[in-house]
N, C-alpha and C. Protein backbone atom coordinates (compact mmCIF):
# COMPACT_ATOMS: atom_id res chain seq x y z
N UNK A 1 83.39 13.13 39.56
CA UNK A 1 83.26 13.94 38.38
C UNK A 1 82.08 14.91 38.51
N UNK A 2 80.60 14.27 39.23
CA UNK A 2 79.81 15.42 39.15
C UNK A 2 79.82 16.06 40.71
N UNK A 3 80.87 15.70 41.39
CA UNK A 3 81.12 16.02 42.48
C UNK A 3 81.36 17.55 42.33
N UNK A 4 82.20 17.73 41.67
CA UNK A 4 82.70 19.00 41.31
C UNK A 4 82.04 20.04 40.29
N UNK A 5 80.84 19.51 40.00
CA UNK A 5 80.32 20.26 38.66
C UNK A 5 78.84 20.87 40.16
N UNK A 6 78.64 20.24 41.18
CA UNK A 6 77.68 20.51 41.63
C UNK A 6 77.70 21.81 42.21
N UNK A 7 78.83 22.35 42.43
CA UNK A 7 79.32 23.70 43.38
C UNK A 7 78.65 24.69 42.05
N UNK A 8 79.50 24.32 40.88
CA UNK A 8 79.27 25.29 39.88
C UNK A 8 77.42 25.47 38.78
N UNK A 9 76.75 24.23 39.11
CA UNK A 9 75.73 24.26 38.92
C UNK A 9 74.89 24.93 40.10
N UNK A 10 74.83 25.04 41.48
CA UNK A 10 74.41 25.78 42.31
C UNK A 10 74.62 27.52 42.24
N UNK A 11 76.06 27.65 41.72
CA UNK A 11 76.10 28.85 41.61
C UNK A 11 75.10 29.67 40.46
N UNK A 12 74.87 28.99 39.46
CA UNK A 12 74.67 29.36 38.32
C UNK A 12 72.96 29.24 38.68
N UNK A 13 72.63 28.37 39.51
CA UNK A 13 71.18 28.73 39.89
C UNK A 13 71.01 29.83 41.04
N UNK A 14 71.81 30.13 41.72
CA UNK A 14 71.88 31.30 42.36
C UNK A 14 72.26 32.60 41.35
N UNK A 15 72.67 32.61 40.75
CA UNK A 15 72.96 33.42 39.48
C UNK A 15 71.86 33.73 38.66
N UNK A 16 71.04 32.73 38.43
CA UNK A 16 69.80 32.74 37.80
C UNK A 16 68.76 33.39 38.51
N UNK A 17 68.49 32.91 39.52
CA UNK A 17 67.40 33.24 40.55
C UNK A 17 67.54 34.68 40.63
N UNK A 18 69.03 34.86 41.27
CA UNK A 18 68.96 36.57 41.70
C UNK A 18 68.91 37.37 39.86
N UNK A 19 69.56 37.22 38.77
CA UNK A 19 69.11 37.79 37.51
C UNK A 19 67.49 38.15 37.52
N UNK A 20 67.35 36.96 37.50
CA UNK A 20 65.44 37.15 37.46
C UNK A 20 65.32 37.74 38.07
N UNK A 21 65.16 37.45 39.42
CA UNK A 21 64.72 38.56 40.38
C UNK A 21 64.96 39.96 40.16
N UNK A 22 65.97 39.95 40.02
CA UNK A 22 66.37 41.59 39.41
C UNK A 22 65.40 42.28 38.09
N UNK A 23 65.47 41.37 36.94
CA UNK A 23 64.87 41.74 35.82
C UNK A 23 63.48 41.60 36.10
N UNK A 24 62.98 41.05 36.79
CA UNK A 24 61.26 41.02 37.49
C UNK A 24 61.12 42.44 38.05
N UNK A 25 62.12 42.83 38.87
CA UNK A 25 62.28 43.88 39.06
C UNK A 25 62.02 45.22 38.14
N UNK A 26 63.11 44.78 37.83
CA UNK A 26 63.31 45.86 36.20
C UNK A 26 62.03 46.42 35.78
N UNK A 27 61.17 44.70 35.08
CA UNK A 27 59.62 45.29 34.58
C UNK A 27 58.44 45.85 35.41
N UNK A 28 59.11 45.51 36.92
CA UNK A 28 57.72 45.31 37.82
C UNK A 28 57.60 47.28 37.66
N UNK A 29 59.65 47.84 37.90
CA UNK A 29 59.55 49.37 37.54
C UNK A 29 59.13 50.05 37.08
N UNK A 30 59.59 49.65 35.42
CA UNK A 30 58.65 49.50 34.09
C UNK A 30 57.52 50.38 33.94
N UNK A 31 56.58 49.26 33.99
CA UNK A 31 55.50 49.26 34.50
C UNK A 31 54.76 49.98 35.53
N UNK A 32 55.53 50.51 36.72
CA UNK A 32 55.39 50.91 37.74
C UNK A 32 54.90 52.53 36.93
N UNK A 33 56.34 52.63 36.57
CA UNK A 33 56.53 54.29 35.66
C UNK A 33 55.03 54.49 34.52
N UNK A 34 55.06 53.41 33.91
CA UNK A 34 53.94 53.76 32.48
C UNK A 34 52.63 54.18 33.60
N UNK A 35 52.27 53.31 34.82
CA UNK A 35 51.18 53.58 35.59
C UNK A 35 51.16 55.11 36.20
N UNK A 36 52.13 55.20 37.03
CA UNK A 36 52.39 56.28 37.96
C UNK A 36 52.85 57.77 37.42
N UNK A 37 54.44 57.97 36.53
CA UNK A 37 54.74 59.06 35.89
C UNK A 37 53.03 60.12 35.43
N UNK A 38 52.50 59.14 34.36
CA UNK A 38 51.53 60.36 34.16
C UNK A 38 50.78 60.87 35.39
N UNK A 39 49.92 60.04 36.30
CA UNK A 39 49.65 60.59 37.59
C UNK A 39 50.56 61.31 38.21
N UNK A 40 51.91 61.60 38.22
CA UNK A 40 52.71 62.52 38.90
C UNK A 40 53.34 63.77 38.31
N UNK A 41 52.94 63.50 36.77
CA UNK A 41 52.77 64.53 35.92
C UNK A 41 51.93 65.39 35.44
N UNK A 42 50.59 64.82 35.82
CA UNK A 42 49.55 65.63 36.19
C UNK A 42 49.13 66.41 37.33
N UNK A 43 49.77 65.81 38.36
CA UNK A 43 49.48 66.43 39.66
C UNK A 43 50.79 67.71 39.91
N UNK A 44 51.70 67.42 38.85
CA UNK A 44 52.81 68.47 39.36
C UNK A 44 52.15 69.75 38.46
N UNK A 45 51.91 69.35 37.02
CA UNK A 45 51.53 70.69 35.93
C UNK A 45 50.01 71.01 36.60
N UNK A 46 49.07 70.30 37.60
CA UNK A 46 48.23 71.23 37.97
C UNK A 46 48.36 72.25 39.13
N UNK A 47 49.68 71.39 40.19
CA UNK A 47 50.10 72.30 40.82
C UNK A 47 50.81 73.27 40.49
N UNK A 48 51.60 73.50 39.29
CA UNK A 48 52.51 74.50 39.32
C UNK A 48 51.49 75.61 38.39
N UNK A 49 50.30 75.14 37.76
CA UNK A 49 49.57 75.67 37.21
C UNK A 49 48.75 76.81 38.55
N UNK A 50 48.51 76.31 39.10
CA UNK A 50 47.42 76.69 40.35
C UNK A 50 49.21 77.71 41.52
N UNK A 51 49.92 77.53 41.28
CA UNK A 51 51.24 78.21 41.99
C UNK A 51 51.40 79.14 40.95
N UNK A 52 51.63 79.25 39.70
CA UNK A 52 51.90 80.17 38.58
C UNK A 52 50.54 81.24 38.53
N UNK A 53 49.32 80.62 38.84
CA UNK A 53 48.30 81.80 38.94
C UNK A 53 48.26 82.37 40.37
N UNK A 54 48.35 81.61 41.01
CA UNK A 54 48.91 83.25 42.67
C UNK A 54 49.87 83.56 42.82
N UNK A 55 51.30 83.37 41.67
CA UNK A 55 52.44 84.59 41.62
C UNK A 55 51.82 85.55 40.87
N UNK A 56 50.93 85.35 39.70
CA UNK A 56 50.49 86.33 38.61
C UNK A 56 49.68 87.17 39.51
N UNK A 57 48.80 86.72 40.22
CA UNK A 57 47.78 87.28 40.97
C UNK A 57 48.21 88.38 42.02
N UNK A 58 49.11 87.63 42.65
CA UNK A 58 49.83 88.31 44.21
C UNK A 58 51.18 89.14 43.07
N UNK A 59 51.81 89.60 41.98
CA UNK A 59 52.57 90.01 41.50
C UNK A 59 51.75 91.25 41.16
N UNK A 60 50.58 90.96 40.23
CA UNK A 60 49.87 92.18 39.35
C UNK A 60 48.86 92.97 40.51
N UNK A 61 48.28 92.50 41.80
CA UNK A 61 47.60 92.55 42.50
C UNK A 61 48.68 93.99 43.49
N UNK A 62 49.93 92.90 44.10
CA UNK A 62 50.40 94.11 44.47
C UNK A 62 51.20 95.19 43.78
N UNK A 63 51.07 95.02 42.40
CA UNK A 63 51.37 96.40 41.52
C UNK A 63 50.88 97.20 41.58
N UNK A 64 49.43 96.86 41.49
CA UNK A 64 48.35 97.94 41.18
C UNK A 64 48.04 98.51 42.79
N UNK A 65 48.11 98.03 44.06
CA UNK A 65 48.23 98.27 45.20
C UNK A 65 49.52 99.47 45.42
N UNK A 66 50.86 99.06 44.60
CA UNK A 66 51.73 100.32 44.79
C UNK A 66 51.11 101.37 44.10
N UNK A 67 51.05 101.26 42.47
CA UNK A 67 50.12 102.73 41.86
C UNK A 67 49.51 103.28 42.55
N UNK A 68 48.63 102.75 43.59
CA UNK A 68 47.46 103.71 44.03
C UNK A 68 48.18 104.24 45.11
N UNK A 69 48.92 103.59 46.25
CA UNK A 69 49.24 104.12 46.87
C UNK A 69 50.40 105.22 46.82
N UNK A 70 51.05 105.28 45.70
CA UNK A 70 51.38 106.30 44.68
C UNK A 70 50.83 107.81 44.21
N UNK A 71 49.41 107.05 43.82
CA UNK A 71 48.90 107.53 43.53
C UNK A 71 47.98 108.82 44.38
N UNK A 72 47.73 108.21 46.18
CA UNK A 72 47.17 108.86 46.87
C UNK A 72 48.35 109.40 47.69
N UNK A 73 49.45 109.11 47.09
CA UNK A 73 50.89 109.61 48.36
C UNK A 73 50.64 111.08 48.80
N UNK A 74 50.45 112.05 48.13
CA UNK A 74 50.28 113.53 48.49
C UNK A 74 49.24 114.05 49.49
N UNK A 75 47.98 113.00 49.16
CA UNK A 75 46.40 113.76 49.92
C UNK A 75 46.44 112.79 51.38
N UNK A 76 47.65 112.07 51.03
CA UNK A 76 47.59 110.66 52.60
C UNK A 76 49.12 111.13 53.18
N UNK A 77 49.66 111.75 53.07
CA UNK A 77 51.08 112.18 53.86
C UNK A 77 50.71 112.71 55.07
N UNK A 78 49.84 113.17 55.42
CA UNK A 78 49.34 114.35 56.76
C UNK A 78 48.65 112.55 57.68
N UNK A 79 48.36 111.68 56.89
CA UNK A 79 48.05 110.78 58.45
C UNK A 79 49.02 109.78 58.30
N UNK A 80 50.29 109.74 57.43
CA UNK A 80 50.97 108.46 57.32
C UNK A 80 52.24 109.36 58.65
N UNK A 81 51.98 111.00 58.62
CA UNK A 81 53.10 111.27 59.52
C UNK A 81 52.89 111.67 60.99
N UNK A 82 51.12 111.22 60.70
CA UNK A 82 50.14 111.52 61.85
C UNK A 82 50.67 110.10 62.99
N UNK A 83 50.73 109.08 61.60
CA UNK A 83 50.68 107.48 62.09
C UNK A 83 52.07 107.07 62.77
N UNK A 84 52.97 108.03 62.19
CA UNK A 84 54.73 107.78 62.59
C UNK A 84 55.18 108.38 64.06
N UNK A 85 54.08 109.52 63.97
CA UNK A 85 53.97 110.21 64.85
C UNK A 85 53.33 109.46 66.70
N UNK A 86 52.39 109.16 66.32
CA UNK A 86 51.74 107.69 66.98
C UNK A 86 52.60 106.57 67.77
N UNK A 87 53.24 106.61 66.04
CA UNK A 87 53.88 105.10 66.86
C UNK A 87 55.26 106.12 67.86
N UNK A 88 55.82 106.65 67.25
CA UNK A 88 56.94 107.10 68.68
C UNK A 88 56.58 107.52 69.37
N UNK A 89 55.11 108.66 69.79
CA UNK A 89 54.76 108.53 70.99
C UNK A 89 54.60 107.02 71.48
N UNK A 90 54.05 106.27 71.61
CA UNK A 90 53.40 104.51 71.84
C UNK A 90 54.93 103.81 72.58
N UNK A 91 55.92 104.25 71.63
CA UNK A 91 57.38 103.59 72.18
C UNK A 91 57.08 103.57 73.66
N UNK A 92 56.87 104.94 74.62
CA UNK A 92 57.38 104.89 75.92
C UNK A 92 56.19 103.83 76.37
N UNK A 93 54.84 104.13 76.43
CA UNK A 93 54.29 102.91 76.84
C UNK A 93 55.02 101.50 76.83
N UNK A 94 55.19 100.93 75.44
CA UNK A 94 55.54 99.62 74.90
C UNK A 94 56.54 99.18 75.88
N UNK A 95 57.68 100.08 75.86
CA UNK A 95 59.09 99.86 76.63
C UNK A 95 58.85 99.44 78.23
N UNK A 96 57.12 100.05 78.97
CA UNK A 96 56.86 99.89 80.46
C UNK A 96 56.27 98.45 80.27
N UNK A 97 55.35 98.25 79.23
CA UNK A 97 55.14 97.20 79.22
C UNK A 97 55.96 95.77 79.05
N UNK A 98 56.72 96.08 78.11
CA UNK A 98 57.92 95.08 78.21
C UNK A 98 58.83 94.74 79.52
N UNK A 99 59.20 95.90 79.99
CA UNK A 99 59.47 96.29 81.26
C UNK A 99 58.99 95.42 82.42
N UNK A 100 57.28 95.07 82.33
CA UNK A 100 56.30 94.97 82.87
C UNK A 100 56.54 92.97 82.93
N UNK A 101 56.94 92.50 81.45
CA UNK A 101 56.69 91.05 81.46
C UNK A 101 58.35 90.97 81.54
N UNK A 102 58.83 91.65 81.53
CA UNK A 102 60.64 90.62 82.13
C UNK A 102 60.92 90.60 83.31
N UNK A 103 59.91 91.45 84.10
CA UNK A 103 59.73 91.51 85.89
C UNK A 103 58.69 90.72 86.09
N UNK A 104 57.76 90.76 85.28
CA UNK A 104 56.69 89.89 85.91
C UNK A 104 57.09 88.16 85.34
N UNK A 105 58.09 87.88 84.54
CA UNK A 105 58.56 86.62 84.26
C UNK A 105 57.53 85.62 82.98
N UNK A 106 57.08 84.55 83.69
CA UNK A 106 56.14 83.89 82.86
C UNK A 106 54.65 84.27 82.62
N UNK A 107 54.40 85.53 83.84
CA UNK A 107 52.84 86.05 83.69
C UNK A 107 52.54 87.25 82.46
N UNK A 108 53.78 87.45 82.28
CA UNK A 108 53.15 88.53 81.04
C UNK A 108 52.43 89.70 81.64
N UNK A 109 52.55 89.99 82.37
CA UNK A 109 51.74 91.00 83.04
C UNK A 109 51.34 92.02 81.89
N UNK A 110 52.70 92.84 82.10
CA UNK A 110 52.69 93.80 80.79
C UNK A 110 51.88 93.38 79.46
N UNK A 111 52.25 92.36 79.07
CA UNK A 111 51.12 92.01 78.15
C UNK A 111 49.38 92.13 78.02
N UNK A 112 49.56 91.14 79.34
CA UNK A 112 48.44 90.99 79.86
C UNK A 112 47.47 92.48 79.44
N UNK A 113 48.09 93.76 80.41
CA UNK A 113 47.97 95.36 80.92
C UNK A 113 47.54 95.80 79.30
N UNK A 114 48.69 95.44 78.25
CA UNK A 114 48.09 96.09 77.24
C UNK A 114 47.02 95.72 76.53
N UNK A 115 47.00 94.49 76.48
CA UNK A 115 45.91 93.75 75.63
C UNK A 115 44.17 94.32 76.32
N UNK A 116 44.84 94.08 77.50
CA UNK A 116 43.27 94.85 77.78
C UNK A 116 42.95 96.17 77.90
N UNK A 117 44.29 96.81 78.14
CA UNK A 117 44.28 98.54 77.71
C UNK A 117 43.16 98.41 76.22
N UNK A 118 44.04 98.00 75.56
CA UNK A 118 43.50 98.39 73.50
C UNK A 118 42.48 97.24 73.46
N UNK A 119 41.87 96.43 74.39
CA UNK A 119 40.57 95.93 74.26
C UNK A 119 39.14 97.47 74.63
N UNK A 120 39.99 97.66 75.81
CA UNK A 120 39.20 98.94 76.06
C UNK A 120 38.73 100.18 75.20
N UNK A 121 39.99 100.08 74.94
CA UNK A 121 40.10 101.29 73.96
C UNK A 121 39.51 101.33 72.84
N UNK A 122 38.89 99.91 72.23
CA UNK A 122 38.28 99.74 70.85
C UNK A 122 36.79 99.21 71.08
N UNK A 123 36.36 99.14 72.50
CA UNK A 123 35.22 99.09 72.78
C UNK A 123 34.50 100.66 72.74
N UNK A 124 35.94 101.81 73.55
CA UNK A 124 35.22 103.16 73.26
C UNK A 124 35.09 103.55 71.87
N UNK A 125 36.08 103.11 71.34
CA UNK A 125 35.76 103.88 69.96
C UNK A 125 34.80 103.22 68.96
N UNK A 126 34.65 102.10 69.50
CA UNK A 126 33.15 101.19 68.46
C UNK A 126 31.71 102.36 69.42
N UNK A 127 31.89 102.42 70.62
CA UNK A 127 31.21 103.31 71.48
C UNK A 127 30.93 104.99 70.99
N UNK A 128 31.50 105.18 70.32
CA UNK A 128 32.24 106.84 70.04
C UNK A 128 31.37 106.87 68.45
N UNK A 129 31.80 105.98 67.99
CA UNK A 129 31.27 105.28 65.98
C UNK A 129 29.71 105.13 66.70
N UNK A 130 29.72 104.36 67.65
CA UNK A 130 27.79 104.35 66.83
C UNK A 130 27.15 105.83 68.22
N UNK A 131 27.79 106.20 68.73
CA UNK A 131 26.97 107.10 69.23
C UNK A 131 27.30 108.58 68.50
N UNK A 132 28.38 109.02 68.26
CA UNK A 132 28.90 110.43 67.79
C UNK A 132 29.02 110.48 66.53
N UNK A 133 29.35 109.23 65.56
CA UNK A 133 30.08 109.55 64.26
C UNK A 133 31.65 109.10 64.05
N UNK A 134 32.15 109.64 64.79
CA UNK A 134 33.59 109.61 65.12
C UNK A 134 34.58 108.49 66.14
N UNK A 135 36.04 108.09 65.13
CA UNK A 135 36.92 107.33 65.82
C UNK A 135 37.59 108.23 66.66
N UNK A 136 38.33 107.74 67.54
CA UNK A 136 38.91 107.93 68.72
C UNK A 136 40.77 107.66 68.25
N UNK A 137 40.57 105.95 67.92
CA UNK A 137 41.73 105.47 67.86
C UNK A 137 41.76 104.68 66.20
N UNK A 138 41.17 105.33 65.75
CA UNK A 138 41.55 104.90 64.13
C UNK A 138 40.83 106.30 63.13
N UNK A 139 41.60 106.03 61.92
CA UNK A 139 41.37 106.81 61.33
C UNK A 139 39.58 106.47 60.92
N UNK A 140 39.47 107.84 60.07
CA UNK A 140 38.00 107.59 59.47
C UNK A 140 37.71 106.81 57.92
N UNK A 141 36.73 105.90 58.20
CA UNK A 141 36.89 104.58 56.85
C UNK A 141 37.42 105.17 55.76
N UNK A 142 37.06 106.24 55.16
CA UNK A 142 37.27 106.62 53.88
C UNK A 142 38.57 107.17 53.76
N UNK A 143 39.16 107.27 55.06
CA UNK A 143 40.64 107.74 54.94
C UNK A 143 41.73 106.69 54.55
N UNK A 144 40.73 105.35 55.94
CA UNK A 144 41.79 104.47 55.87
C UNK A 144 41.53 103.38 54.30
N UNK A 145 40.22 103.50 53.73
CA UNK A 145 40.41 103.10 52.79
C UNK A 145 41.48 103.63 51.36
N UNK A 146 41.54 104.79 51.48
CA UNK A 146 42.16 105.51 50.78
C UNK A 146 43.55 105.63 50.42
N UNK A 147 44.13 105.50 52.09
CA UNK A 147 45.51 105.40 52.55
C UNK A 147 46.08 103.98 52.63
N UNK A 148 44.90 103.08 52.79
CA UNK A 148 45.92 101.89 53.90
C UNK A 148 45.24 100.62 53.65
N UNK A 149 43.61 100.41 53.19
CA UNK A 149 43.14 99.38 52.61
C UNK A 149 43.63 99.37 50.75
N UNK A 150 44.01 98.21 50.48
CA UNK A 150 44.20 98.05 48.90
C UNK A 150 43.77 96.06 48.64
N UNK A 151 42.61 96.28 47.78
CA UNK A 151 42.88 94.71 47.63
C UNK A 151 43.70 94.36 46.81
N UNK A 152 43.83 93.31 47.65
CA UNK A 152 45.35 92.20 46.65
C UNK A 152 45.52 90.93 47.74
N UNK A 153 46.39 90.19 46.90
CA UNK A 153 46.11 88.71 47.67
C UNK A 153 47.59 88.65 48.91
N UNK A 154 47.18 88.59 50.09
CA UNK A 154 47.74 88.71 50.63
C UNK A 154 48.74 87.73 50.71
N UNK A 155 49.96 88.33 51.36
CA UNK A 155 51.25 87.63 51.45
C UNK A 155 51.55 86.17 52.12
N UNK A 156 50.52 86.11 53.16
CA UNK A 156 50.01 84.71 54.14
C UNK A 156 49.58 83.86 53.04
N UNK A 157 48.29 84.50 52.39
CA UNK A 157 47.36 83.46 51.00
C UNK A 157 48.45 82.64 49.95
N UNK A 158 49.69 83.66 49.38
CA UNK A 158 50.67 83.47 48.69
C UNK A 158 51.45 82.52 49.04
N UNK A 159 52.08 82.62 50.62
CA UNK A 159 52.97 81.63 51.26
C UNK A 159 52.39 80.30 51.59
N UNK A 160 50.87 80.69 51.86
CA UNK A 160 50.23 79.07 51.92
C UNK A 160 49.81 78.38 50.60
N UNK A 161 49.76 79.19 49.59
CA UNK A 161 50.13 78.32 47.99
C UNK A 161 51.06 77.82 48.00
N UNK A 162 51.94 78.56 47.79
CA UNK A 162 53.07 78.09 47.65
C UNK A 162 53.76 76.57 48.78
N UNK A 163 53.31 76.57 49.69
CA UNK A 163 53.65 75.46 50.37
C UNK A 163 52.98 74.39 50.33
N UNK A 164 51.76 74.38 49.87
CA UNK A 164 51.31 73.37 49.11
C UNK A 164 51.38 73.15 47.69
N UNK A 165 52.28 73.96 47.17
CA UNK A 165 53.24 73.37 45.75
C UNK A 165 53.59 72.56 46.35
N UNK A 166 54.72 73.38 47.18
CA UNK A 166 55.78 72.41 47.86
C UNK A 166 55.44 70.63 48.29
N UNK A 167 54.43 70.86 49.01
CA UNK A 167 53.78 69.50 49.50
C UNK A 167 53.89 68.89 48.70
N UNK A 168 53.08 69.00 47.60
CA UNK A 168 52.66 68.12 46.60
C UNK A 168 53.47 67.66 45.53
N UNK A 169 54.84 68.48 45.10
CA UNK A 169 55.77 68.14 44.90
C UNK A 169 56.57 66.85 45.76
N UNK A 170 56.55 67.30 46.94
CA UNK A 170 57.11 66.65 47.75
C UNK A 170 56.41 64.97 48.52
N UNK A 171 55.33 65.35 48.35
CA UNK A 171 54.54 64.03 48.83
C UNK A 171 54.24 63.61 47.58
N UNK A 172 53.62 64.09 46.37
CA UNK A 172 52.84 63.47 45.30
C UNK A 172 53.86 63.19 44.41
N UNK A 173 54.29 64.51 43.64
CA UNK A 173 55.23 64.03 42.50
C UNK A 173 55.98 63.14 41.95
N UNK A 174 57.01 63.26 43.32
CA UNK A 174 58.54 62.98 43.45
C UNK A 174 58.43 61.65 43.20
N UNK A 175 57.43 61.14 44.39
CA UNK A 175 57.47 59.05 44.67
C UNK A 175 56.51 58.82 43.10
N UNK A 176 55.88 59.41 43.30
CA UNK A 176 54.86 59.09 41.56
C UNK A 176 55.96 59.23 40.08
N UNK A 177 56.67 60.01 40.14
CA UNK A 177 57.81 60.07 38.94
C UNK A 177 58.96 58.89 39.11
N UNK A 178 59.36 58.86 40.57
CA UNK A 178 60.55 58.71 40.16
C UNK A 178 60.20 56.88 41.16
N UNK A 179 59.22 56.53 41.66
CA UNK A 179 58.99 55.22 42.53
C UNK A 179 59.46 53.78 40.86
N UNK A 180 59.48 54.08 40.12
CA UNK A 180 59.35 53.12 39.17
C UNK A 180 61.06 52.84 38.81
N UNK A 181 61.90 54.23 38.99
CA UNK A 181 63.29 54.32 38.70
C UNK A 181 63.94 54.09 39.72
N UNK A 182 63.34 54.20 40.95
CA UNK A 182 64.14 54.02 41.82
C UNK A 182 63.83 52.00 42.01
N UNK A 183 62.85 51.37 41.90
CA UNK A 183 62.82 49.95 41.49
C UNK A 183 63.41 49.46 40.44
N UNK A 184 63.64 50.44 39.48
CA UNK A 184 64.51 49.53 38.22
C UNK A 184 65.82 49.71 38.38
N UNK A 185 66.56 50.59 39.18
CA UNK A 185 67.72 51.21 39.67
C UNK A 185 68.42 49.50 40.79
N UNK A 186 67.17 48.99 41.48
CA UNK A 186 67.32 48.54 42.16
C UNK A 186 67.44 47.05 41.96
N UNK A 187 66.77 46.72 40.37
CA UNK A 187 66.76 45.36 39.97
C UNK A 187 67.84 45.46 39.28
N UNK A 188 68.56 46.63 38.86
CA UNK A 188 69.94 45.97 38.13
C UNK A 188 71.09 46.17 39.29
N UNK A 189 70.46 46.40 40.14
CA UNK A 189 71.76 46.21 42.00
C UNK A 189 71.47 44.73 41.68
N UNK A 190 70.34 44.21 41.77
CA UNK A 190 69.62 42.69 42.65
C UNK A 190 71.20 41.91 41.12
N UNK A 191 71.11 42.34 39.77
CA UNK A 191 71.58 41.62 38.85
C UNK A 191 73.28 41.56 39.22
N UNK A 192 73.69 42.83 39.03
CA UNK A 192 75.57 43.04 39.46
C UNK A 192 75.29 42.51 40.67
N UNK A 193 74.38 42.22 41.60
CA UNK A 193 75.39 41.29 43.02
C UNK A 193 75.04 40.38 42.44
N UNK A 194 73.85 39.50 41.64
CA UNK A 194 74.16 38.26 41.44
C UNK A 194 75.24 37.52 41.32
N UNK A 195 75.90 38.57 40.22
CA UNK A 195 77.32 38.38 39.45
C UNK A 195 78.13 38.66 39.84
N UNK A 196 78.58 38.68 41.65
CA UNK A 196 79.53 39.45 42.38
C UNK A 196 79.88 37.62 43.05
N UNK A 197 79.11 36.61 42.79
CA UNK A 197 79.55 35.57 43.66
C UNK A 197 80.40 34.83 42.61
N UNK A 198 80.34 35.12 41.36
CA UNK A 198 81.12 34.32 40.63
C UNK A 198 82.77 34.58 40.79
């Protein structure tokens, strides 16, 4: 008689055990969330706070960077076609040099040739600036400030905010919001298999 009641009393303590376990679960989640959520809710609204002020920054920054350069378009056209001018002469060089590293293979030669060409070349004209007055191979400061320097937060500064949103979303937030749901998710698995042996 209790031969047969013993199968079904074992089950029901295996039934028990894994419930609990599950619902231990449940609160350990709970709990997990009341601790963690606000820490992952603070760390997301200061990041998106600190990401929302270098879009404003890098948005209004390079606005006012187009106005001016807008603004100086007429008195800066004679070196922007000086500068276009430049670069297509420069093509035939570039093309020998390239030329230079797909023959010369892994040495870069061509590379090599230019880098120290325009090392040279900016030693004369730092040479040229403190002895004469005058650049060689750049415009003159007040030109290039005029034409071609604008502060604003650069596009590198912007992309490396922004990827440490990302991070911190991604490392901080996510497990801090959601580590408590994904344990209580998991104590009512531990409960339905309890109840999968009956």
């Amino acid at each position: 008689m209790f031969g047969a009641a013993i199968p079904f009393i074992l089950i029901l303590i295996t039934l028990a055990v894994g419930a609990g376990d599950g619902l231990f679960q449940i609160f350990e989640g709970v709990g997990q969330e009341f601790i963690e959520f606000p820490q992952g809710a603070f760390i997301g609204a200061l990041s998106g706070a600190k990401l929302a002020h270098s879009v404003g920054v890098f948005g209004i920054s390079t606005f006012f960077c187009g106005l001016q350069m807008m603004e100086n378009f007429t008195s800066c056209i004679f070196y922007y076609i000086l500068e276009i001018i430049g670069k297509i002469l420069y093509f035939i060089p570039m093309l020998v040099f390239m030329m230079l590293d797909f023959v010369g293979g892994n040495g870069k030669i061509g590379s090599k040739i230019e880098t120290n060409l325009w090392s040279l070349l900016e030693k004369l004209d730092r040479f040229t600036i403190d002895q004469f007055g005058f650049h060689i191979i750049h415009f003159p400061k007040s030109i290039r400030d005029k034409c071609y320097n604008c502060r604003r937060l650069k596009p590198t500064a912007f992309i490396r905010k922004t990827g440490k949103f990302v991070e911190d979303v991604t490392n901080d937030v996510i497990p801090l919001t959601t580590g408590g749901f994904v344990k209580m998710l998991g104590g009512f698995e531990k409960i339905i298999n309890s109840f999968s042996i009956i």
